[in-house]
Protein backbone atom coordinates (compact mmCIF):
# COMPACT_ATOMS: atom_id res chain seq x y z
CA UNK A 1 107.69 95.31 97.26
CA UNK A 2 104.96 93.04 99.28
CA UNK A 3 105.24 93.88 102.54
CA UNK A 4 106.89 97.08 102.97
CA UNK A 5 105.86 100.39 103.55
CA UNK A 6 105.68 102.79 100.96
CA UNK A 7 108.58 104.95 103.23
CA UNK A 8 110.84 101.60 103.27
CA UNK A 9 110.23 100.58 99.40
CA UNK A 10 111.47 104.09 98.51
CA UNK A 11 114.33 104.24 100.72
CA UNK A 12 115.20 100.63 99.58
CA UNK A 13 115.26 102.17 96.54
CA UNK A 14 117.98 104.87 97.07
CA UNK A 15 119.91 103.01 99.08
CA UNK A 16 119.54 99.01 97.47
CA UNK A 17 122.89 97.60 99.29
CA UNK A 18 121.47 98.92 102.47
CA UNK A 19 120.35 94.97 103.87
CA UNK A 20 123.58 94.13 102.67
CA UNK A 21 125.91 96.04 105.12
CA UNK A 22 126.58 94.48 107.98
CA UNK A 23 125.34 96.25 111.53
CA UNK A 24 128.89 98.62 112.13
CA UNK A 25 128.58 99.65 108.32
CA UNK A 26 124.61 100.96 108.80
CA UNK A 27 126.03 102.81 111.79
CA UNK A 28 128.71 104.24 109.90
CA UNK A 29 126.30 105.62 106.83
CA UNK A 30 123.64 106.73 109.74
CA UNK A 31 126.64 108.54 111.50
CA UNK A 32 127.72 110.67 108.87
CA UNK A 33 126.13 113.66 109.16
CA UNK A 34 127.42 114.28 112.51
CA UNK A 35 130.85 113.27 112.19
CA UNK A 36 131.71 113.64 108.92
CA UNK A 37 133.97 111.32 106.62
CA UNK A 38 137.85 113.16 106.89
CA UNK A 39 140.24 111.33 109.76
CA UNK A 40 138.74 112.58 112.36
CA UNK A 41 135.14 111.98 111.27
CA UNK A 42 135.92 108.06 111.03
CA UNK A 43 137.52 107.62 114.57
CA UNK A 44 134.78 109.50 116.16
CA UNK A 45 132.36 106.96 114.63
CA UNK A 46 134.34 104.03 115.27
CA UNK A 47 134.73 104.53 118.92
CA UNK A 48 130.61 105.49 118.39
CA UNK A 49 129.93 101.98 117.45
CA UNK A 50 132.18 100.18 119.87
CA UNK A 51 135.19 99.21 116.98
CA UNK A 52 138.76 100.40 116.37
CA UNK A 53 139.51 102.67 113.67
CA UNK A 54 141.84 100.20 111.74
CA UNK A 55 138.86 97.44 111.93
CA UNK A 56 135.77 99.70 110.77
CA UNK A 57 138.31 100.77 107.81
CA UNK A 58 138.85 97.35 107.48
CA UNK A 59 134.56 96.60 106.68
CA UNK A 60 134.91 99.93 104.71
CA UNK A 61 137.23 98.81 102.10
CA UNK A 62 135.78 95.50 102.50
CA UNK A 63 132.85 96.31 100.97
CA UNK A 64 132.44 97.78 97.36
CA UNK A 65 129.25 98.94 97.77
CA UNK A 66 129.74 100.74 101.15
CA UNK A 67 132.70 102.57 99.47
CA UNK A 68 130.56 103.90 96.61
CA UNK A 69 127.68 105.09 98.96
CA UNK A 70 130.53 107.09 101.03
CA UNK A 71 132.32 108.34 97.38
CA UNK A 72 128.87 109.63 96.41
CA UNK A 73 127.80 110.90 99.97
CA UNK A 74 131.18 112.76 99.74
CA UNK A 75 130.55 113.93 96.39
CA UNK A 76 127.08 115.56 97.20
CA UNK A 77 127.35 116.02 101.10
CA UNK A 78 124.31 114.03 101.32
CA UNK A 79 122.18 111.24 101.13
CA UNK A 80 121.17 110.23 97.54
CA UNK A 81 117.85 110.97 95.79
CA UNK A 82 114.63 109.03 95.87
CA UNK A 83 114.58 107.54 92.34
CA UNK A 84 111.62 108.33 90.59
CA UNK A 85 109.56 106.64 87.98
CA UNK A 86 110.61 109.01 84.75
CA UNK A 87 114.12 108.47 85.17
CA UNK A 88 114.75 111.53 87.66
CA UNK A 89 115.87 112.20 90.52
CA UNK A 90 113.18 113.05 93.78
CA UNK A 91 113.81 114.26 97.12
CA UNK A 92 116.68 113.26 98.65
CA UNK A 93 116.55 110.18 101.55
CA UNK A 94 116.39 112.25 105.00
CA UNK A 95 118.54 111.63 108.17
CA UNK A 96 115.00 110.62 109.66
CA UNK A 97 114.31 107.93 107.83
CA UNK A 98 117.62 106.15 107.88
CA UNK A 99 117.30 106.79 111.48
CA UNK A 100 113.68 105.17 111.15
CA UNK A 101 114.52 102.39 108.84
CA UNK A 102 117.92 101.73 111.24
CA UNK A 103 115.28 101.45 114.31
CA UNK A 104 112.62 99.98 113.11
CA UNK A 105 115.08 96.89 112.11
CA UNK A 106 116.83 96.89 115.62
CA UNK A 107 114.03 97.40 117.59
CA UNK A 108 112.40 94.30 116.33
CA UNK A 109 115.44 91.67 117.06
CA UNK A 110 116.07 93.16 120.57
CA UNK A 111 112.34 92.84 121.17
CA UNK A 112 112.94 89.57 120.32
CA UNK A 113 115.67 89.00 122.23
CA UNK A 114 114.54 90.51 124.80
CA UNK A 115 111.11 88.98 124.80
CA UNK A 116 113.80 85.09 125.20
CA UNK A 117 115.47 86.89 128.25
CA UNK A 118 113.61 89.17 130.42
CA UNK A 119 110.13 88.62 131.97
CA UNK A 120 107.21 90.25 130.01
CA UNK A 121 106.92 93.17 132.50
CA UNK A 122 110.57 94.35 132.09
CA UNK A 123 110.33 93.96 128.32
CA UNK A 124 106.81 95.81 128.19
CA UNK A 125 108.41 99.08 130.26
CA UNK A 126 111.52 99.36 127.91
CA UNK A 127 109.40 99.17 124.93
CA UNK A 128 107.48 102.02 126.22
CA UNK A 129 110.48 104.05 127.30
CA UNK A 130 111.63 103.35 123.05
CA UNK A 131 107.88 104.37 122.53
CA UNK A 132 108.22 107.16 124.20
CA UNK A 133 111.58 108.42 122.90
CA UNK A 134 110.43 108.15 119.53
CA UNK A 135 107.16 110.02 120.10
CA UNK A 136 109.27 112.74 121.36
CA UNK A 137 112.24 112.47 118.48
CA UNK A 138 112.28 116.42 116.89
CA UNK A 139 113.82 114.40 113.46
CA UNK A 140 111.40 112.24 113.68
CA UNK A 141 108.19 114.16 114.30
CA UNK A 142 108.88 117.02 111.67
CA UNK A 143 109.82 114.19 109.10
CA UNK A 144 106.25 112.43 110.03
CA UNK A 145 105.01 116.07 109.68
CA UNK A 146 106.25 117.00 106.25
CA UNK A 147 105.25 113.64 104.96
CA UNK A 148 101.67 114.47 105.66
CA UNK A 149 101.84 117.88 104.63
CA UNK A 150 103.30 116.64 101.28
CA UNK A 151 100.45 113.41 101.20
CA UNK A 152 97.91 116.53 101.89
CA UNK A 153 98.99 118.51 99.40
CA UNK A 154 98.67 115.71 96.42
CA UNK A 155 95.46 114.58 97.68
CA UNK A 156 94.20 117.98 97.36
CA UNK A 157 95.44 118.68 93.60
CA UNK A 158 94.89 115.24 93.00
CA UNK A 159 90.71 116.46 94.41
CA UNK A 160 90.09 118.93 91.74
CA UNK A 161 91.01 116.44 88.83
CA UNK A 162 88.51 113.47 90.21
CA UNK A 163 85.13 114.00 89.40
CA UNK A 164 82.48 114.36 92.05
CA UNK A 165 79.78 111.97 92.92
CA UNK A 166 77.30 113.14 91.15
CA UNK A 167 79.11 113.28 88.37
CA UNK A 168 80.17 109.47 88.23
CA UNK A 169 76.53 108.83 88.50
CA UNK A 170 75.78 111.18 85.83
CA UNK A 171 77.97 109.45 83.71
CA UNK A 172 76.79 106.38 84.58
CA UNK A 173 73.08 106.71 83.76
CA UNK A 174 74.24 108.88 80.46
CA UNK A 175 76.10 105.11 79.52
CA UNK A 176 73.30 103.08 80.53
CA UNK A 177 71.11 104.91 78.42
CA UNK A 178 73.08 104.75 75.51
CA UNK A 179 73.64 100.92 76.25
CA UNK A 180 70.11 100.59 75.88
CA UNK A 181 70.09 102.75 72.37
């Protein structure tokens, strides 16, 4: 899609209804790997996000889509696969990049608000203390990590198969002079 990151296009992918859930239900599905789905697991996250357990079950049934992504999260114990082009499955979406994804969108409406509230210095310092927690995220920095690693990796298979300089301009004086033929 215009405008999106290859990272956020994918994970748009596996997850479509994800701009659909409101705020407490992106919590919830971010939140599940750490305290799980059973009776406990859902009280722990709704006193996470700031709700009572009777009124984040109430946005869970509430929404049909939600319910699915938590059947099939139950189902596999994890987040769903990437699709991919042929009809397969891919990797599956990582913690990091719903964390990612879940940040990126936050950070930019507090900067905003923010940006209507505070003076310019105060919103300046707490950007750089979100900076700087990010820069120093573990999840974060091995999922940035493996994503280049994996980006290396193609490019170099993908190396051997293109042909080298002077071979494209081989080629291209071998069809120039048979142009001229």
């Amino acid at each position: 899609m215009p405008g999106r990151s290859s990272a956020e296009s994918r994970f748009r992918k596996a997850v479509p209804y994800w701009s659909e859930w409101p705020r407490p239900l992106r919590r919830t599905y971010l939140l599940l790997p750490s305290h799980g789905l059973g009776e406990g697991g859902i009280e722990a996250i709704a006193k996470s996000i700031g709700l009572s357990r009777d009124r984040l079950q109430d946005l869970i049934n509430g929404s049909k889509t939600f319910t699915a992504a938590l059947a099939a999260y139950t189902k596999d114990g994890d987040y769903p696969a990437y699709p991919r082009n042929d009809g397969l499955s891919g990797n599956r979406v990582s913690h990091a990049l719903i964390l990612d994804q879940y940040m990126t969108e936050s950070a930019t409406g507090l900067y905003m608000q923010a940006e209507d509230a505070l003076p310019a210095s105060m919103v300046k310092e707490a950007l750089a203390g979100i900076q700087l927690e990010l820069d120093n995220d573990p999840t974060l920095a091995e999922f940035k990590k493996t994503e280049k690693q994996k980006r290396d990796e193609r490019d170099e298979a993908n190396r051997d198969q293109l042909p080298t300089f002077e071979e494209v301009i081989q080629e291209t004086e071998e069809a120039a002079e048979s142009a001229a033929d």
